[in-house]
Protein backbone atom coordinates (compact mmCIF):
# COMPACT_ATOMS: atom_id res chain seq x y z
CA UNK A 1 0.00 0.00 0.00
CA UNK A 2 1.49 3.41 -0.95
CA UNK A 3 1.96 5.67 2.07
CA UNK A 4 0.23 8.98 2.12
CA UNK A 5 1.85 11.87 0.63
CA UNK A 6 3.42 14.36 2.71
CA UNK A 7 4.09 18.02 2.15
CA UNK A 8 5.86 20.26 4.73
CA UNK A 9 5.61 17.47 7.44
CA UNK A 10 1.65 17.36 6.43
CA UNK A 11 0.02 14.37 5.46
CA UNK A 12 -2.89 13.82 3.08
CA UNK A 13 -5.45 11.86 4.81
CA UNK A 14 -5.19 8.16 4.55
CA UNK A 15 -8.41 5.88 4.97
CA UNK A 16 -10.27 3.51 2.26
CA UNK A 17 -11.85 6.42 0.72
CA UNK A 18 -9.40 8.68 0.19
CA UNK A 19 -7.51 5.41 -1.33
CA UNK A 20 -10.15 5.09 -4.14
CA UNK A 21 -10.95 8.56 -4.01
CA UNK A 22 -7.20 8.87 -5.98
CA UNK A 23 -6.67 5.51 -7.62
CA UNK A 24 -10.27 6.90 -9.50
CA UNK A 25 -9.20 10.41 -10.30
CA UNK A 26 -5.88 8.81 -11.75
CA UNK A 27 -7.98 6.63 -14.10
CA UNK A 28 -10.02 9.12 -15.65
CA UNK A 29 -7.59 12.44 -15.03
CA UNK A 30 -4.99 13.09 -17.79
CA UNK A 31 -1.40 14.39 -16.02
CA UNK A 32 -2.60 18.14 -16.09
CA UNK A 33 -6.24 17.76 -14.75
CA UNK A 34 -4.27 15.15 -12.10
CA UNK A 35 -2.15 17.63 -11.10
CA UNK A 36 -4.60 20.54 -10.47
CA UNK A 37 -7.05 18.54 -8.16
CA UNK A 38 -4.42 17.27 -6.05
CA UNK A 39 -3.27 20.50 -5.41
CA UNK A 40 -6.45 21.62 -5.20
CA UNK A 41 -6.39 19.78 -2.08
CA UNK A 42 -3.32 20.75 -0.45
CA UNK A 43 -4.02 24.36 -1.28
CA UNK A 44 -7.67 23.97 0.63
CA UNK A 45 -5.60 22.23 3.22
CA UNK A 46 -2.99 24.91 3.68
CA UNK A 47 -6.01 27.78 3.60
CA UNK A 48 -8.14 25.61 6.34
CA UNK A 49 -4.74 25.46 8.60
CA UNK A 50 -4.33 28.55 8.00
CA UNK A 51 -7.61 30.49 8.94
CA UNK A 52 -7.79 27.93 11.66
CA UNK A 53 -10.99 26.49 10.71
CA UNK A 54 -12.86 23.47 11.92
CA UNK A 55 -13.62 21.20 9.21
CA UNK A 56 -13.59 17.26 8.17
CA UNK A 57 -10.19 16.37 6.42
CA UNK A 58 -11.23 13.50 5.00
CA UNK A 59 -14.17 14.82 3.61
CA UNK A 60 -12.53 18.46 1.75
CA UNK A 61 -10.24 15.74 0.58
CA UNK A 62 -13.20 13.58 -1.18
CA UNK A 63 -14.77 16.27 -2.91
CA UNK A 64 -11.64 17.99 -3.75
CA UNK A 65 -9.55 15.32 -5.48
CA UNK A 66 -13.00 14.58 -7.19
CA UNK A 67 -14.27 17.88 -7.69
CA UNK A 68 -13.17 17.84 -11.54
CA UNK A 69 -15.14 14.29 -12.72
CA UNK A 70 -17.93 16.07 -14.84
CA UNK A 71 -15.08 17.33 -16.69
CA UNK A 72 -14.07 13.76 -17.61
CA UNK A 73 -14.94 11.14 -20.65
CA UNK A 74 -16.58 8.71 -17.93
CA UNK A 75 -18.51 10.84 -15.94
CA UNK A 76 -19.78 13.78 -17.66
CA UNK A 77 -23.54 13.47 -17.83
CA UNK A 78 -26.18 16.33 -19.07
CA UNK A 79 -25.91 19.06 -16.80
CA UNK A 80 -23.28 21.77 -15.67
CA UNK A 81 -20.12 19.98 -15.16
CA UNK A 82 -20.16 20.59 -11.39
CA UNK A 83 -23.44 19.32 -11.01
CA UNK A 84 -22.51 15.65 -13.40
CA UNK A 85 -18.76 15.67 -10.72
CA UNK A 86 -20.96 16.02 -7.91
CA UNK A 87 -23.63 13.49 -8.88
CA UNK A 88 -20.55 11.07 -9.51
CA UNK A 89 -19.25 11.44 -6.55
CA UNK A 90 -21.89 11.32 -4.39
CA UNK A 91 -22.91 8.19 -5.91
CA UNK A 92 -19.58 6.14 -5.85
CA UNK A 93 -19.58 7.03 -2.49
CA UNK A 94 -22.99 5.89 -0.75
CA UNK A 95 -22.34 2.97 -3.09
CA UNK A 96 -19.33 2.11 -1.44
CA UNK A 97 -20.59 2.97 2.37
CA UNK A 98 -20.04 6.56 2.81
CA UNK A 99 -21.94 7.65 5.70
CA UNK A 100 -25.19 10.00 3.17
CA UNK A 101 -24.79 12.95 5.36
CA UNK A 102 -21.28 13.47 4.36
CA UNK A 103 -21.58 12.51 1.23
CA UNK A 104 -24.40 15.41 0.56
CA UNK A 105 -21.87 17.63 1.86
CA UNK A 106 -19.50 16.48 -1.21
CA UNK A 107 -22.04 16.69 -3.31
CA UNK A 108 -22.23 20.57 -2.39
CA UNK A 109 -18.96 21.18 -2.01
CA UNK A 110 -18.22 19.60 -5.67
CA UNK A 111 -21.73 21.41 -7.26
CA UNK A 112 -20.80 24.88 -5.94
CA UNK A 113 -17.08 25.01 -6.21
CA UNK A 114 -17.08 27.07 -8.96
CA UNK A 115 -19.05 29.69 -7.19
CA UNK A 116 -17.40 33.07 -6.93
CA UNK A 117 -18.99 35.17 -3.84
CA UNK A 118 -20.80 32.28 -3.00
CA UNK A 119 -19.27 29.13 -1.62
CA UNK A 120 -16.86 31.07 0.25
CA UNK A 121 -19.33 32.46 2.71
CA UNK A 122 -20.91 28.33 3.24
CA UNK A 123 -19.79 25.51 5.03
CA UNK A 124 -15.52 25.12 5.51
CA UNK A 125 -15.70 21.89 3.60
CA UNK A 126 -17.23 23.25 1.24
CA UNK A 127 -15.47 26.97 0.68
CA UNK A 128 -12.35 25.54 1.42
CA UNK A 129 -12.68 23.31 -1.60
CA UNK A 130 -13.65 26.16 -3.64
CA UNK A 131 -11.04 28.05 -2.52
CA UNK A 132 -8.03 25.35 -2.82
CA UNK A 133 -9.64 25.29 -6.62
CA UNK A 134 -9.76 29.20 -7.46
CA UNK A 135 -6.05 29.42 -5.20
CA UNK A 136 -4.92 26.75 -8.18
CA UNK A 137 -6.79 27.97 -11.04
CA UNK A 138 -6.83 31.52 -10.86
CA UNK A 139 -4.38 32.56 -8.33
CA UNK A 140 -7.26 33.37 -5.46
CA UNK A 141 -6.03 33.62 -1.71
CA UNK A 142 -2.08 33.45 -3.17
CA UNK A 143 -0.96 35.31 -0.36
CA UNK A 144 -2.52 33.59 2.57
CA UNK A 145 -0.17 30.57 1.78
CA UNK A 146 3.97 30.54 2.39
CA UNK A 147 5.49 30.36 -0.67
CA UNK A 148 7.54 27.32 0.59
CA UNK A 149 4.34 25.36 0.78
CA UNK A 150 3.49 26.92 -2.64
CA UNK A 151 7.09 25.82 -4.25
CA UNK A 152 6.74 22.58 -2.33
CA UNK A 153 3.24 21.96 -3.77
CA UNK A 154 4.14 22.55 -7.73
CA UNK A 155 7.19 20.19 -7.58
CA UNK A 156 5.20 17.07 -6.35
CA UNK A 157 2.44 18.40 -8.85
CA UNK A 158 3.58 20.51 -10.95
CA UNK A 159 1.62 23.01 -12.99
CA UNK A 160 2.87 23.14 -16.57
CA UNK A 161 0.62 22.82 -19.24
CA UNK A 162 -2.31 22.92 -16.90
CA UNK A 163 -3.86 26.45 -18.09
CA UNK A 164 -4.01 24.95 -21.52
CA UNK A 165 -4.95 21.20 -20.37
CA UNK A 166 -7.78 23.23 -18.08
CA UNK A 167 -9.53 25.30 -21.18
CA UNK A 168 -9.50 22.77 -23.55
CA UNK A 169 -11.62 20.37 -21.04
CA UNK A 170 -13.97 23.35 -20.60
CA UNK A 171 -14.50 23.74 -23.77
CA UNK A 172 -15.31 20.46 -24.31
CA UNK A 173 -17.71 21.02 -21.83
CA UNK A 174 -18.73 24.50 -24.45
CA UNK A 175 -18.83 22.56 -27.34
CA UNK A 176 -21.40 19.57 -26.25
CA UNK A 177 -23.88 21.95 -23.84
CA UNK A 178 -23.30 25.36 -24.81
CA UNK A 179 -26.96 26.63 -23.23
CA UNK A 180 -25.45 25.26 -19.86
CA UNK A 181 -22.45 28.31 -20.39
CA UNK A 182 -24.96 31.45 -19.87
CA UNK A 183 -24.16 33.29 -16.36
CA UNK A 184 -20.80 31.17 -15.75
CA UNK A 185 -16.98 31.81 -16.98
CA UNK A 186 -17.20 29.28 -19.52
CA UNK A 187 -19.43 31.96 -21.79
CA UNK A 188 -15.19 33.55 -22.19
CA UNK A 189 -13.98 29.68 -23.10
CA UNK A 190 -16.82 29.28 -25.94
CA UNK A 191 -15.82 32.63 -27.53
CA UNK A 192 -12.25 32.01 -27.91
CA UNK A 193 -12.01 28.17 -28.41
CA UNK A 194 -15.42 27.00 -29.66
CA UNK A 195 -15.94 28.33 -33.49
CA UNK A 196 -19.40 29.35 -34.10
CA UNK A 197 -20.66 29.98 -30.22
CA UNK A 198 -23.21 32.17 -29.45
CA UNK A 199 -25.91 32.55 -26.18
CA UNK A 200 -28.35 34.72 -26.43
CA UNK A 201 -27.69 38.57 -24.88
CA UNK A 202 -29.39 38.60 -21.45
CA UNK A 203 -31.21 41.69 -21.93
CA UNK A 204 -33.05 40.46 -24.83
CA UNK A 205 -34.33 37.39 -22.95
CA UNK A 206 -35.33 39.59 -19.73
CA UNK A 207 -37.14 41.85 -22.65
CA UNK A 208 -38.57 39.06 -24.54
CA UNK A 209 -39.99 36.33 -21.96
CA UNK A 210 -42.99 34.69 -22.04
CA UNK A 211 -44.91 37.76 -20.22
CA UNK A 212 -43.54 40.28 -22.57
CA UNK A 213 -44.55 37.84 -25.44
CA UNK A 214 -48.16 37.29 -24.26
CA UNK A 215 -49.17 40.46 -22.78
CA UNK A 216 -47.91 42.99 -25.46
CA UNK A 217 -50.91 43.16 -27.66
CA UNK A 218 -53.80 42.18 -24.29
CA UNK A 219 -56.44 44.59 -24.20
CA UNK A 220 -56.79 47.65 -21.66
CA UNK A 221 -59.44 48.19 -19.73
CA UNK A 222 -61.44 51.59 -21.77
């Protein structure tokens, strides 16, 4: 059995789960997408540690490692990518004995970890995961973490190739449910990497909705 990895005299936590958890996401992850959830992880970790919150290792772990899966061949489904990784998740776990509660709590932590000004202010499972993601992806929270742990971080994982590796699995994600873009950052990936994609402009829906429609011509009282 491989012992758990270890970063500044931390260790990842080690338990049947979290086993799976990572022998899973190395199945369906290419070396990129790998990369970025594990330190995904260790970048929630460091963030939790260091704001001296309260939460369930084991858990932020879970939904962290796994918080990528609707982005994958095997478990991308037909809803938001979050929401398919979350549904995944939550379902390989209760199947394999996870106590339901807990896995819920995955389940949110995975299906709102995307959510900028909102799953910060939520649970600490679940905003650390979001914020171990956005500290990875978009450089969020840099500054609350030593740059030894940083440096230690991207040369057991590192990060090369991973902005590129990252866009082209969203637009993937663009290019087979392009509705599912409108109000979310992936709108920015269709325009510059899926030819052709268009959403409708907000205003004109809010100006053209089914009471707009309807009521235009009705009669007024004389």
């Amino acid at each position: 059995m491989q012992a758990p990895i270890t970063i500044a005299g931390i260790s990842a936590p080690d338990s049947a789960y979290t086993r799976k958890a990572a022998e899973l996401v190395a199945r369906v992850h290419n070396r990129e997408m790998l990369h970025h959830v594990h330190r995904s992880w260790w970048f929630a970790e460091f963030l939790g540690r260091k704001r001296g919150l309260n939460y369930d290792r084991e858990l932020v772990y879970l939904a962290a490692v796994m918080h990528d899966l609707g982005l994958t061949e095997a478990h991308a489904a037909d809803k938001r990518f979050e929401v398919d990784g979350a549904d995944a998740a939550r379902r390989l776990l209760v199947a394999d004995g996870y106590d339901d509660r807990k896995a819920q709590t995955v389940w949110e932590a995975i299906a709102f970890h995307s959510s900028i000004g909102i799953a910060e202010y939520t649970a600490p499972e679940i905003a650390l995961v979001h914020m171990g993601a956005h500290l990875d992806v978009l450089g969020f929270y840099y500054d609350e973490v030593t740059p030894q742990l940083i440096d230690e971080t991207l040369e057991r994982y590192p990060r090369d190739g991973f902005p590129a590796a990252f866009q082209a699995a969203l637009a993937d994600v663009v290019r087979k449910k392009p509705l599912l873009a409108a109000g979310t950052g992936l709108v920015d990936i269709g325009h510059r990497h899926v030819p052709g994609f268009a959403l409708p402009n907000g205003c004109d829906l809010l100006e053209n909705t089914v009471f707009e429609t309807r009521h235009a011509h009705a009669p007024t009282d004389a």
